[in-house]
Protein backbone atom coordinates (compact mmCIF):
# COMPACT_ATOMS: atom_id res chain seq x y z
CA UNK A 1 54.36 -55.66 230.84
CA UNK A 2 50.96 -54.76 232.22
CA UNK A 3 52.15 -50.61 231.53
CA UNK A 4 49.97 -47.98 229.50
CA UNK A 5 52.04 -45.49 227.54
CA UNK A 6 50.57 -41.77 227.32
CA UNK A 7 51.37 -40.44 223.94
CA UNK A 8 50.61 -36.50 223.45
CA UNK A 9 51.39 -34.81 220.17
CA UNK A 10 53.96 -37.80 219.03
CA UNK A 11 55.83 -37.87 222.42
CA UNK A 12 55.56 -39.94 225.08
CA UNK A 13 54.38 -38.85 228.35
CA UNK A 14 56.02 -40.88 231.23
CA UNK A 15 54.03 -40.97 234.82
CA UNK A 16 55.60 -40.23 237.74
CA UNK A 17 58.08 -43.70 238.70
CA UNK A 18 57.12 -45.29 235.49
CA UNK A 19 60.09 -45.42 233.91
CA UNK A 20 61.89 -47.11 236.57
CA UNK A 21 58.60 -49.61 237.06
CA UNK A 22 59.42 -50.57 233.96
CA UNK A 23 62.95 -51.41 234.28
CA UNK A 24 62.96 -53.24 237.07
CA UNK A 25 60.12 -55.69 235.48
CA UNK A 26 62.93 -55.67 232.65
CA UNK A 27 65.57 -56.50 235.25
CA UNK A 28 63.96 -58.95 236.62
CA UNK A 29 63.66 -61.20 233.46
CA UNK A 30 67.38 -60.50 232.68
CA UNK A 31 68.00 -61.53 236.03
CA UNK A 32 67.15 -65.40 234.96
CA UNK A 33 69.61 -65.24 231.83
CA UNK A 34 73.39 -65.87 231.78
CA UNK A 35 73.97 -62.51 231.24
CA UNK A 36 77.52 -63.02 230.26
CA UNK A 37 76.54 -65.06 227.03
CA UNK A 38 74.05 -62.26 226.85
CA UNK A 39 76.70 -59.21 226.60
CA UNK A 40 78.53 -61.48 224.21
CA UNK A 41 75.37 -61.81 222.01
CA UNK A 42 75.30 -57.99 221.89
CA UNK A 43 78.91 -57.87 220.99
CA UNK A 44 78.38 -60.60 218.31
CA UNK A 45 75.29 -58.57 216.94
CA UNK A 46 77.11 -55.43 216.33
CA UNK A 47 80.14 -57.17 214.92
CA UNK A 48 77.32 -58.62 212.17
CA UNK A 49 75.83 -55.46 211.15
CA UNK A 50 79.65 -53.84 211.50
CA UNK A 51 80.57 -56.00 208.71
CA UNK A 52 77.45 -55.23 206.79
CA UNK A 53 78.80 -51.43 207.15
CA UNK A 54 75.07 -51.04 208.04
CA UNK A 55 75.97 -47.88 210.72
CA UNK A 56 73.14 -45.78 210.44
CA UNK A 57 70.74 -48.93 211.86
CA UNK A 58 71.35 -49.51 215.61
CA UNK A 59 70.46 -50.16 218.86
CA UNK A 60 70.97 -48.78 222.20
CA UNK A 61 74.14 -50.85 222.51
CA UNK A 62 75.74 -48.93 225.21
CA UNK A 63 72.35 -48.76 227.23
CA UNK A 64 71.62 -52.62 227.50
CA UNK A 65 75.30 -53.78 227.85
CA UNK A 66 75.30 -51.05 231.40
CA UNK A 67 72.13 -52.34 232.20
CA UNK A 68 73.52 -56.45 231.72
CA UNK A 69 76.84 -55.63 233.43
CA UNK A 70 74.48 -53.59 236.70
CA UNK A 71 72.99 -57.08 236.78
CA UNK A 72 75.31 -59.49 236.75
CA UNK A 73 75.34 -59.89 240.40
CA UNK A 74 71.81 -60.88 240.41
CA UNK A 75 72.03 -63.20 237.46
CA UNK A 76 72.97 -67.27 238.48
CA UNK A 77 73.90 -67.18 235.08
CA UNK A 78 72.48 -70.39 233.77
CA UNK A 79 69.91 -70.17 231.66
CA UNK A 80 71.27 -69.10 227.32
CA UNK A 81 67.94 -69.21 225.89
CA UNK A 82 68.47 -68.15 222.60
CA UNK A 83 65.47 -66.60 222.05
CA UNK A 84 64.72 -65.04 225.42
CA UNK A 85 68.02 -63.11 225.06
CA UNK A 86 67.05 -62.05 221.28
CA UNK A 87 63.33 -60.94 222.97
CA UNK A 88 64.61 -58.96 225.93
CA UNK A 89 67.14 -57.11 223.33
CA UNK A 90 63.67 -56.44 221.70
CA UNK A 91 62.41 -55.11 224.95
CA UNK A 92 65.32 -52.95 226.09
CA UNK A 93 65.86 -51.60 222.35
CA UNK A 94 61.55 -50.50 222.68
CA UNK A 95 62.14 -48.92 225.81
CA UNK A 96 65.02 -46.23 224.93
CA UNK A 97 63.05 -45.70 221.35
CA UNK A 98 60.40 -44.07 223.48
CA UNK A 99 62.21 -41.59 224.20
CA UNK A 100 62.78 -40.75 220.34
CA UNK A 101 66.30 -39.92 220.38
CA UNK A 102 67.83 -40.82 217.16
CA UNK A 103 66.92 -37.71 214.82
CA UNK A 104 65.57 -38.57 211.20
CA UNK A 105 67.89 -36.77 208.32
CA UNK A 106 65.95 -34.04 207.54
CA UNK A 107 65.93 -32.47 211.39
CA UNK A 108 69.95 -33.32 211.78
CA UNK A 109 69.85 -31.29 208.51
CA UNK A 110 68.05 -28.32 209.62
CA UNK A 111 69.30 -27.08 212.91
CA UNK A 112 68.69 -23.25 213.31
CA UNK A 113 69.43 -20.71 216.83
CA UNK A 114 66.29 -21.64 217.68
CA UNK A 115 66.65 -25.83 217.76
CA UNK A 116 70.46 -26.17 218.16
CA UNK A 117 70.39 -26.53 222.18
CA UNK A 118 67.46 -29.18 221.51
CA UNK A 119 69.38 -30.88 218.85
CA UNK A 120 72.62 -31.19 220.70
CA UNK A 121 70.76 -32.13 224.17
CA UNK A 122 69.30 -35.28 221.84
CA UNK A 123 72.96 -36.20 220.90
CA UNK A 124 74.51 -36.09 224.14
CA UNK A 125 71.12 -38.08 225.91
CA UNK A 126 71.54 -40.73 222.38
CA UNK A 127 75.37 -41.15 223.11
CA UNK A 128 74.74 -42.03 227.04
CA UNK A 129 72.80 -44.77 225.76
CA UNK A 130 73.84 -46.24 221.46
CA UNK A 131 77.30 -46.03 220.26
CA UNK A 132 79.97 -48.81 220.23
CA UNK A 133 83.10 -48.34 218.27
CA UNK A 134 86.33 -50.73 218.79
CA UNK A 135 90.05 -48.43 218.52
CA UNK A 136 93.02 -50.29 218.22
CA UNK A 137 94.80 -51.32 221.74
CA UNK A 138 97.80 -49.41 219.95
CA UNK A 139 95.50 -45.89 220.23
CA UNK A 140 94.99 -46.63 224.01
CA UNK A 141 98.68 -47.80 224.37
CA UNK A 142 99.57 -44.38 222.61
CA UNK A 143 97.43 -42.22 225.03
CA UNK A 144 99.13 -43.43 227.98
CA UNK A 145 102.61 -43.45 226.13
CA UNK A 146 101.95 -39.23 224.75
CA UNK A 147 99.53 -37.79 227.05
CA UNK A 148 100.02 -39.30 230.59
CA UNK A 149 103.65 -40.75 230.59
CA UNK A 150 105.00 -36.80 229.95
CA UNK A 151 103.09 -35.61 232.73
CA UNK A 152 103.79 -38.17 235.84
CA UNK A 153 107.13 -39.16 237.60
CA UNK A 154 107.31 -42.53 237.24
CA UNK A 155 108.77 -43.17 241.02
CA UNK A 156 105.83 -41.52 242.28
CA UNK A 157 103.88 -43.49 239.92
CA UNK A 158 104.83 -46.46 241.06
CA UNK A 159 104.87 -45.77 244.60
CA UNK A 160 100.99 -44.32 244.42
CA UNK A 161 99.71 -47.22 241.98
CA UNK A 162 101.58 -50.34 242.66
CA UNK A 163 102.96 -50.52 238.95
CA UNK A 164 104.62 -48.56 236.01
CA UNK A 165 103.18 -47.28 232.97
CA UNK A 166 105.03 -49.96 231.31
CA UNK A 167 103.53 -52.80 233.04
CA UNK A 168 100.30 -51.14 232.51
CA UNK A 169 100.57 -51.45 228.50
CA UNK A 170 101.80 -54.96 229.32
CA UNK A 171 99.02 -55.43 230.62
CA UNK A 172 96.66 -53.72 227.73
CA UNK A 173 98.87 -56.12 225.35
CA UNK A 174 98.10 -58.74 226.98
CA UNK A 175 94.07 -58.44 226.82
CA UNK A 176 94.68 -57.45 222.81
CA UNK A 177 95.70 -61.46 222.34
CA UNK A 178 92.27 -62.35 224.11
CA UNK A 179 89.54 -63.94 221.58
CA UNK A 180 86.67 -63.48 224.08
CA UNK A 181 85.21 -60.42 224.49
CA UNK A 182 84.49 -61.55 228.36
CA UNK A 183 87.62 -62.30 229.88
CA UNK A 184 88.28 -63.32 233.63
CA UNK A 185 91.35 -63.02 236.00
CA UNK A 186 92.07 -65.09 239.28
CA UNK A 187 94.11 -63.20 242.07
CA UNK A 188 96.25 -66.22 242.48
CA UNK A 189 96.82 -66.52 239.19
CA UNK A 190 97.96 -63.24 238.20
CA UNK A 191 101.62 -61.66 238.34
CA UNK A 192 101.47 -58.84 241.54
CA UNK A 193 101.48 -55.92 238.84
CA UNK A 194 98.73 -57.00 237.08
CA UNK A 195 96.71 -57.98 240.17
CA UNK A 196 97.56 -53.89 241.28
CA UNK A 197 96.35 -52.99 238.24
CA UNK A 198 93.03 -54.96 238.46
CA UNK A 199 92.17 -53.58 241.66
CA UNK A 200 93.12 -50.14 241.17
CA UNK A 201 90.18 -50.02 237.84
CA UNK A 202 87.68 -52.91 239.76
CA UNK A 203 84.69 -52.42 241.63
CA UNK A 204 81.98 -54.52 242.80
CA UNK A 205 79.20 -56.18 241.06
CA UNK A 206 76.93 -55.68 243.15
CA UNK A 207 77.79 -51.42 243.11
CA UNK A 208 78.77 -51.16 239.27
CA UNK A 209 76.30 -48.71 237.60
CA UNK A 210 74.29 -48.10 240.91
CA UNK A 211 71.16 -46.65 240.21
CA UNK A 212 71.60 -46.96 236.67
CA UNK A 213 67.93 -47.18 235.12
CA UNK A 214 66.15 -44.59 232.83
CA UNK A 215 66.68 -41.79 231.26
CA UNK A 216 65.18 -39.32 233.85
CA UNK A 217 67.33 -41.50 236.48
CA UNK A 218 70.86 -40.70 234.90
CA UNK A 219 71.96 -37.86 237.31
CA UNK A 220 71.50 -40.56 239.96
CA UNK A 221 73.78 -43.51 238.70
CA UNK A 222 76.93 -43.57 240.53
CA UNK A 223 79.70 -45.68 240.03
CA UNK A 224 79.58 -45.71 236.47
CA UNK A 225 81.19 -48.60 234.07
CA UNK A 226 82.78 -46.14 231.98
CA UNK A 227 84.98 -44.87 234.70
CA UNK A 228 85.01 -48.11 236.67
CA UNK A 229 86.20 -50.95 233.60
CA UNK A 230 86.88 -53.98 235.87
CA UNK A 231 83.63 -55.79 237.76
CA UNK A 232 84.84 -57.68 240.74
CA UNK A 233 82.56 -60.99 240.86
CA UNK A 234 82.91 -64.27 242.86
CA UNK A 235 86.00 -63.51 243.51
CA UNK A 236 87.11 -63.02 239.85
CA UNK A 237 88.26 -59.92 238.18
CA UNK A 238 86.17 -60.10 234.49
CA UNK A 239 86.77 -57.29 231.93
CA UNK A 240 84.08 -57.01 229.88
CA UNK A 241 84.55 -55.71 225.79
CA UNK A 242 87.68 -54.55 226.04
CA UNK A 243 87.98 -54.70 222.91
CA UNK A 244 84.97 -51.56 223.00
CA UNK A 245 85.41 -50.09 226.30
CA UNK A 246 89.23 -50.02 226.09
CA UNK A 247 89.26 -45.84 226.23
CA UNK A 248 87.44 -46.01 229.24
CA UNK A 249 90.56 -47.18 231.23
CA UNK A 250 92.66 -43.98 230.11
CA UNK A 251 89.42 -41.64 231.12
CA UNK A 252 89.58 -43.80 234.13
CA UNK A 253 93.38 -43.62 235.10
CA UNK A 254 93.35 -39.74 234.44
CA UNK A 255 90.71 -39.47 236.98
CA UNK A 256 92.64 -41.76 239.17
CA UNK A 257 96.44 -40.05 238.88
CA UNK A 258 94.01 -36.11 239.29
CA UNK A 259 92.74 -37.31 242.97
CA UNK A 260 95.80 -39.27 243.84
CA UNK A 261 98.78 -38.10 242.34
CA UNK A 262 98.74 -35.38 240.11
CA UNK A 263 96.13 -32.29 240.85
CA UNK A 264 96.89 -30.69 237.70
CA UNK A 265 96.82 -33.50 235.40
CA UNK A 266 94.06 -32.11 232.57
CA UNK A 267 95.79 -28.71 232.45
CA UNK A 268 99.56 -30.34 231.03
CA UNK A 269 97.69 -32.75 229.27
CA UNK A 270 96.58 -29.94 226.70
CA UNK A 271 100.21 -29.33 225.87
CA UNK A 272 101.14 -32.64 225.85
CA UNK A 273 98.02 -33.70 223.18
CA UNK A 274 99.56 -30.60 221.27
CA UNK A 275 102.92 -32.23 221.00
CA UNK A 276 101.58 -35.47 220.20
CA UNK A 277 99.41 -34.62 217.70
CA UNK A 278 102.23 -32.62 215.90
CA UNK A 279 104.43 -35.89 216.37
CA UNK A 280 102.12 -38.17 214.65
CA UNK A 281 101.78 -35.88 211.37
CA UNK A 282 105.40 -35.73 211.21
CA UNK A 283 105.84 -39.35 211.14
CA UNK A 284 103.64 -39.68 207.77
CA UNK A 285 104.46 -36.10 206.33
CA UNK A 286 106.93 -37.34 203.55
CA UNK A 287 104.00 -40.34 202.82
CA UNK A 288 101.68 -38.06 201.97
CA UNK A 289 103.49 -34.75 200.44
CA UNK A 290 103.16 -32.15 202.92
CA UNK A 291 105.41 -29.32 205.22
CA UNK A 292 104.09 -29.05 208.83
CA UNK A 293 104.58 -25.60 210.84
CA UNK A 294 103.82 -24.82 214.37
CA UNK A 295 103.78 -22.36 217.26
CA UNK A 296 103.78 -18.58 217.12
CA UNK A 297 104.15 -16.64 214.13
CA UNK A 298 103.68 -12.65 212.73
CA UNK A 299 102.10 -10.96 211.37
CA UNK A 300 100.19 -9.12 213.09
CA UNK A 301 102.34 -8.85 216.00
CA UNK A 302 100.03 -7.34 218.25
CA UNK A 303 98.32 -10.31 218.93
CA UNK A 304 100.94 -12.95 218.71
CA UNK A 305 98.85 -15.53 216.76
CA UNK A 306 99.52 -19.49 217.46
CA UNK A 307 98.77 -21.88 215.96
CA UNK A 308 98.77 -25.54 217.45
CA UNK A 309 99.73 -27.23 213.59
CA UNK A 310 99.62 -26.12 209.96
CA UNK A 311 100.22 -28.98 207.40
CA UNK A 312 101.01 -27.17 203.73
CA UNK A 313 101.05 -28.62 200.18
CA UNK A 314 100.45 -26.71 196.88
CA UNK A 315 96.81 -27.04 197.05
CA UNK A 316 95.64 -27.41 200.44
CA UNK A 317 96.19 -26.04 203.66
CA UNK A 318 94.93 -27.64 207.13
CA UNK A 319 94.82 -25.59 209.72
CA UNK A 320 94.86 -27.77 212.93
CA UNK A 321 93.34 -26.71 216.60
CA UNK A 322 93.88 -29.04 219.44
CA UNK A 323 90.91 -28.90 223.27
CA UNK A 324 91.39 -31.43 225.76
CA UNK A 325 87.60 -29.69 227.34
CA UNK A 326 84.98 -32.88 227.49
CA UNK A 327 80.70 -32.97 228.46
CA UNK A 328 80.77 -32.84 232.07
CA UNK A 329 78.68 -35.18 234.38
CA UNK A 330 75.81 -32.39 234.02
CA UNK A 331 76.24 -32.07 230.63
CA UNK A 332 75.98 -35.91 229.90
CA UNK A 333 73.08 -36.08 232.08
CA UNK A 334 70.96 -33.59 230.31
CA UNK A 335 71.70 -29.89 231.81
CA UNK A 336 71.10 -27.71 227.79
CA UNK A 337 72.83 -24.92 229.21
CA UNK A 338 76.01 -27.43 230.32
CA UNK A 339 75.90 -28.88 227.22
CA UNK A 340 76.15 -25.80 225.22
CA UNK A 341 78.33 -24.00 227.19
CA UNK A 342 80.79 -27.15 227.37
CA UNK A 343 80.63 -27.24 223.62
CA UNK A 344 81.05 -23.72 223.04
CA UNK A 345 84.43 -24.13 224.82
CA UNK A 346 85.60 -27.08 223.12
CA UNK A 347 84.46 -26.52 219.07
CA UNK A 348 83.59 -23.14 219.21
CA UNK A 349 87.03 -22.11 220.82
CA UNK A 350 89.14 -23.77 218.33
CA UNK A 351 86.96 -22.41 215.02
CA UNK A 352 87.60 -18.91 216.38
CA UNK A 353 91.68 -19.43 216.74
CA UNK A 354 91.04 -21.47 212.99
CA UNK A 355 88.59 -18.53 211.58
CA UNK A 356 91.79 -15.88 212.98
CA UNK A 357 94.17 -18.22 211.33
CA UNK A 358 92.16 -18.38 207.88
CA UNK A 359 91.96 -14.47 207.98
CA UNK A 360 95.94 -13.76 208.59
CA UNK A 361 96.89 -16.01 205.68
CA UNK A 362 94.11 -14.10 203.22
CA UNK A 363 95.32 -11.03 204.34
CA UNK A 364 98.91 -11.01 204.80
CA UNK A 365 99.79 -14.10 202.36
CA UNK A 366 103.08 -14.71 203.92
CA UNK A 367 103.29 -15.58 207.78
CA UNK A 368 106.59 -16.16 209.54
CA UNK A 369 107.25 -18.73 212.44
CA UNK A 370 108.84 -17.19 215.05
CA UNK A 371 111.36 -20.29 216.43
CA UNK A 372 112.32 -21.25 213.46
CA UNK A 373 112.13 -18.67 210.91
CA UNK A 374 110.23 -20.52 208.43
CA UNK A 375 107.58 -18.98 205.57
CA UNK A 376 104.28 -20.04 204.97
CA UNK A 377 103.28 -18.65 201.89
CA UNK A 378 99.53 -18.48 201.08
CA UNK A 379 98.64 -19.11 197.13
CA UNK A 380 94.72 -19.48 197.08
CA UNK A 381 94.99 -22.94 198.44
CA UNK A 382 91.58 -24.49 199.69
CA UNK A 383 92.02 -24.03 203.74
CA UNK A 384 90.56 -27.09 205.75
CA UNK A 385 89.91 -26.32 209.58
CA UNK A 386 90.11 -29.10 211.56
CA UNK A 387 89.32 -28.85 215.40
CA UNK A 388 90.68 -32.05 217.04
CA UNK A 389 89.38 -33.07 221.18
CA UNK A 390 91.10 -35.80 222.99
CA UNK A 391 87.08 -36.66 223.83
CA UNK A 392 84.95 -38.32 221.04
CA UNK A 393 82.00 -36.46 221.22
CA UNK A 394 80.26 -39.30 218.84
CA UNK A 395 77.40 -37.90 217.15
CA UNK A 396 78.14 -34.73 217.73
CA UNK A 397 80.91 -34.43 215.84
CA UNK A 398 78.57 -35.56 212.42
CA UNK A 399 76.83 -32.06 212.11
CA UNK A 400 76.99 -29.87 209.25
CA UNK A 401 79.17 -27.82 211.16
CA UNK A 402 78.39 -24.37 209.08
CA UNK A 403 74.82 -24.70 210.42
CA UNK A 404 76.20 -25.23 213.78
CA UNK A 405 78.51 -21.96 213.62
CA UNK A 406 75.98 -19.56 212.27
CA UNK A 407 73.49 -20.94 214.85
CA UNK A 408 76.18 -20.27 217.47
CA UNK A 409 76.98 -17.19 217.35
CA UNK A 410 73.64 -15.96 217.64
CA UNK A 411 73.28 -17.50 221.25
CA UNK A 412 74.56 -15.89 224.52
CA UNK A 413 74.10 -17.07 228.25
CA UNK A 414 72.10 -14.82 230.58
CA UNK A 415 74.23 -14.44 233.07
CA UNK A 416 73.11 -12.51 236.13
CA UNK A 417 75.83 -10.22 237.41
CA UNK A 418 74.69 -10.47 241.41
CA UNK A 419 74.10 -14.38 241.36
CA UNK A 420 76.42 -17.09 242.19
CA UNK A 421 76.32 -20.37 240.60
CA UNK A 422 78.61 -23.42 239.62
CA UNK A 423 81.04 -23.11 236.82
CA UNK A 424 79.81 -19.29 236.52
CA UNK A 425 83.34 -18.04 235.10
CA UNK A 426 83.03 -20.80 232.72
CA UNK A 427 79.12 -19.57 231.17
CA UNK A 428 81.44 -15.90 231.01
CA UNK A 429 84.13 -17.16 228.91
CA UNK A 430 81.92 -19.57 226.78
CA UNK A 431 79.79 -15.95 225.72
CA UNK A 432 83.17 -14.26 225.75
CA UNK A 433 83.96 -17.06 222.90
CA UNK A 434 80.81 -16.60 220.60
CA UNK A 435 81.50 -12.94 220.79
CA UNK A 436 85.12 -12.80 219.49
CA UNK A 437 83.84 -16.09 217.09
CA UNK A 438 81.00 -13.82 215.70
CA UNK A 439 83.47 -11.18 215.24
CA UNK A 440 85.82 -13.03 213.14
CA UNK A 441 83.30 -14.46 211.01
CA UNK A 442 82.03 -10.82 210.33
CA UNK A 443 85.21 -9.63 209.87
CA UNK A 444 86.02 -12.32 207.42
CA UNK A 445 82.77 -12.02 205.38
CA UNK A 446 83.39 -7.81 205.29
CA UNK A 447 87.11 -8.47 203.85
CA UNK A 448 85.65 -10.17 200.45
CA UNK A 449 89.07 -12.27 201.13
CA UNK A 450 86.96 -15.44 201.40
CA UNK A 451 84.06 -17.05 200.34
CA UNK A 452 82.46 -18.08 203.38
CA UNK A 453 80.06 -20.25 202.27
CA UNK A 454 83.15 -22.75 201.50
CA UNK A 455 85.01 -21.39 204.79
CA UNK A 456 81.77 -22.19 206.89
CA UNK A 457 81.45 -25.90 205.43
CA UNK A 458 85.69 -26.69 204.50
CA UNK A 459 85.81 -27.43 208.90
CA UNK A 460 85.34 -30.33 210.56
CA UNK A 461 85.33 -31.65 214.63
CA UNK A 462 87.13 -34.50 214.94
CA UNK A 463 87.70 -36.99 218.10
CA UNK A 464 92.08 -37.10 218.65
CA UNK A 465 91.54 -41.03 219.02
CA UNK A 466 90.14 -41.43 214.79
CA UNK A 467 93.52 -39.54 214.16
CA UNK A 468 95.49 -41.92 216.30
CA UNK A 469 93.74 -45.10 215.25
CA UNK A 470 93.92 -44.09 211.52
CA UNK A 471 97.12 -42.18 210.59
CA UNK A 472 98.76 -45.02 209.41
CA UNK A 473 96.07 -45.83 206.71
CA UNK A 474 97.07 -44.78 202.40
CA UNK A 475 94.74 -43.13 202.17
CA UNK A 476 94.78 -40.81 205.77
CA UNK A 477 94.83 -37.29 204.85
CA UNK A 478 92.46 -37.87 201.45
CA UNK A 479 89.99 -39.65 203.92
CA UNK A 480 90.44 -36.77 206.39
CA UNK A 481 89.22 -34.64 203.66
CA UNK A 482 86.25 -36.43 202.48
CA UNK A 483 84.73 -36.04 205.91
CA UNK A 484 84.36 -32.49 205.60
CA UNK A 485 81.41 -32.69 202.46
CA UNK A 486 80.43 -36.34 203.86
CA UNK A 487 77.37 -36.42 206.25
CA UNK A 488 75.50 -39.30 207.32
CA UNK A 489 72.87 -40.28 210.64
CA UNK A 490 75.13 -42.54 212.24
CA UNK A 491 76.25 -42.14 216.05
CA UNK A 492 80.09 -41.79 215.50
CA UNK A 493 82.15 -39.73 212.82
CA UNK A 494 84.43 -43.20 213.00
CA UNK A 495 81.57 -45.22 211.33
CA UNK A 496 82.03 -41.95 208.26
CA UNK A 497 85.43 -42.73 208.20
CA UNK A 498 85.33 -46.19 208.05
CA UNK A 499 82.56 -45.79 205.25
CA UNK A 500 84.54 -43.20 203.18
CA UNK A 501 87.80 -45.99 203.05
CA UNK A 502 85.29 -48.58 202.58
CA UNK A 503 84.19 -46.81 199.44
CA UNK A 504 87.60 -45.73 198.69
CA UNK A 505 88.78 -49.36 198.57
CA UNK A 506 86.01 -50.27 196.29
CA UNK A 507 86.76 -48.04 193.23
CA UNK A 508 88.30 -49.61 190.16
CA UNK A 509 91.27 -48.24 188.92
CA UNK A 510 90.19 -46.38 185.38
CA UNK A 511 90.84 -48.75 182.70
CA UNK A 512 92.75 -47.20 179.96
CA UNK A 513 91.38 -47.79 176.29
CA UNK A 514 94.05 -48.42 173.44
């Protein structure tokens, strides 16, 4: 491509406009491809090594499907060279490996204070561009059902939108029956509901992923696929790996009903995901063996613990902590001190309410619900700590999370006092966190209650939407379980869990000798 590539110390040094020089001469070779038959390669690829359950080899699947779709309005769409599309994925899969953001083993194994921010800033840059993960349309359906449907008046709904929430997963059913992974609408052809809904998640092809280039260009794409799931082209409406992308339309409509209909939308959504999350244990409870509490409980009464859920059985308890708090646009563009402090108030706040949890049942042994009077009685049961976000955050969620904690808590923000800058209150409450998180872990390793080498490592951060897709599985709360001692490189704690029934499903039954 006619480009020299500085390499100092291992890394690659970019010069100034490089990067983009180089995508556009990529661009303009995908611009000669049908790039349609081109996403559907990618999609086709991924399915292939899916099936091999080969998850911990990958390409930037995310990075070159944005980059096709920004395209596709350049594109005549023509030419399906088989091996020019195979090539360019060659190309675009060598660019985003310069930047050297899949971690080997041994570094994801050894993250310290000193290389945490580093490590996390990797994951968040490697999940802008890798991951691809297909959820049931159920899961979505289920979102919109639990988490949005409780918080909207449907008249209003309607009225704003041009449809119900019904039609909507009408609609959502409907793509689930489609066998292409590229699918196409006419506006003519279309009942008026779905055509509302089409236009309501489309934009243009020629302004979908605007800007979207390199690495050191992500603050600067606008118009984003993730948020915008329906390209408007020749005077189609195409949905493009739905099948992969199918979450993207419930981030999308929650941004939609907070700056049309509903200002408050993410703050009731964290007490609806607590309800819902609550329901869906209770409907498999008696399948797998276990009492489920909830809500607040004594002792101590000064502090009027809560707990979001508690699911009991004679040798385990799993203590359950719900955040709806996601990576904000600075955090997913590369800001370290967004990124920590945005994880620091997602995982970090829930182990501290799970941490206070784990210490009243090792001191007191008995706690008492206060609405309905029940007893949980603790009996040296192994405690799990689960803390559950209605965002996957993909890779992030694969660390050894006692690592993570003991790095965390000996971090703080500077914050000065006299300055002013965005999301300031937030940097104060994410140090107020590690603080009272550090205290409880001190407290509990002083008590000689617990052993905290297995409190530290029996915890695991999971995305709400493996809980939702899964439940219904045999083997659900056993597979839960597994994930806590089961670490591997991959870009999404799904491809563990997928992995850990995959081996589950291939044991033999012990044969019994006569």
């Amino acid at each position: 491509m006619g480009e020299v590539i500085e390499v100092v110390d291992g890394s690659v040094l970019f010069q100034k406009g490089q990067e983009e020089r180089i995508v556009k001469k990529i661009e303009n070779k995908l611009s000669k491809l049908h790039l349609f038959n081109f996403i559907r390669f990618i999609f086709d690829f991924y399915q292939d090594n899916k099936k091999k359950h080969n998850v911990e080899h990958t390409i930037p699947y995310k990075y070159i499907i944005n980059l096709l779709i920004k395209n596709i309005s350049t594109s005549k769409h023509k030419n399906n060279d088989s091996k020019k599309i195979i090539s360019s994925t060659e190309l675009l899969n060598s660019f985003i490996s310069l930047y050297q953001l899949k971690e080997d083993k041994f570094e994801s194994m050894n993250v310290s204070e000193h290389s945490l921010v580093d490590h996390l800033k990797k994951q968040v840059l490697y999940s802008n561009f890798y991951p691809l993960y297909s959820v049931k349309t159920n899961t979505l359906i289920e979102y919109i059902k639990n988490i949005i449907k409780p918080s909207v008046d449907e008249t209003k709904f309607l009225k704003v939108f041009g449809f119900t929430a019904n039609e909507l997963i009408d609609f959502f059913e409907l793509l689930d029956i489609q066998t292409d992974d590229i699918v196409s609408f006419e506006k003519e052809n279309v009942y008026k509901s779905d055509q509302k809904i089409l236009e309501l998640f489309a934009i243009d092809a020629e302004n979908i992923n605007k800007n979207y280039s390199s690495l050191s260009n992500l603050q600067n794409s606008t118009n984003l696929f993730s948020m915008n799931p329906v390209v408007k082209y020749k005077s189609k409406f195409w949905i493009i790996g739905f099948k992969y992308f199918k979450m993207n339309f419930y981030n999308a409509l929650v941004d939609k009903i907070r700056k049309g209909l509903h200002k408050d939308i993410n703050r009731e959504i964290g007490s609806n995901v607590d309800v819902f999350v609550e329901d869906v244990f209770e409907r498999i409870k008696n399948k797998h063996g276990y009492e489920i509490f909830s809500g607040n409980y004594k002792p101590p009464k000064k502090e009027n613990p809560e707990s979001d859920l508690i699911l009991s059985t004679k040798d385990e308890i799993i203590l359950i902590e719900n955040k709806n708090k996601y990576l904000t646009n600075l955090s997913f563009s590369g800001s370290d001190s967004n990124i920590l402090k945005d994880f620091v108030l997602s995982f970090a706040l829930s182990q501290k309410q799970l941490f206070k949890h784990q210490r009243n049942l090792t001191r007191y042994k008995t706690i008492k619900f206060t609405q309905d009077q029940r007893e949980l009685r603790y009996e040296n049961q192994n405690i799990v700590k689960l803390s559950v976000s209605t965002n996957n955050w993909l890779n992030i969620m694969n660390n050894n999370t006692k690592q993570v904690i003991l790095s965390l808590i000996k971090l703080r923000f500077n914050i000065e006092e006299s300055e002013t800058y965005d999301n300031k209150a937030d940097f104060v409450k994410a140090n107020k966190c590690l603080d009272e998180l550090c205290g409880i872990i001190n407290e509990l390793n002083e008590s000689g209650n617990v052993n905290m080498n297995i409190a530290l490592n029996q915890t695991l951060f999971l995305p709400l939407e493996l809980i939702v897709d899964k439940y219904t599985d045999d083997n659900f709360i056993n597979c839960l379980k597994s994930l806590v001692g089961m670490k591997m490189n991959t870009d999404n704690i799904m491809n563990i869990y997928d992995y850990s029934m995959f081996i589950t499903s291939r044991k033999s039954p012990s044969s019994t000798s006569t």
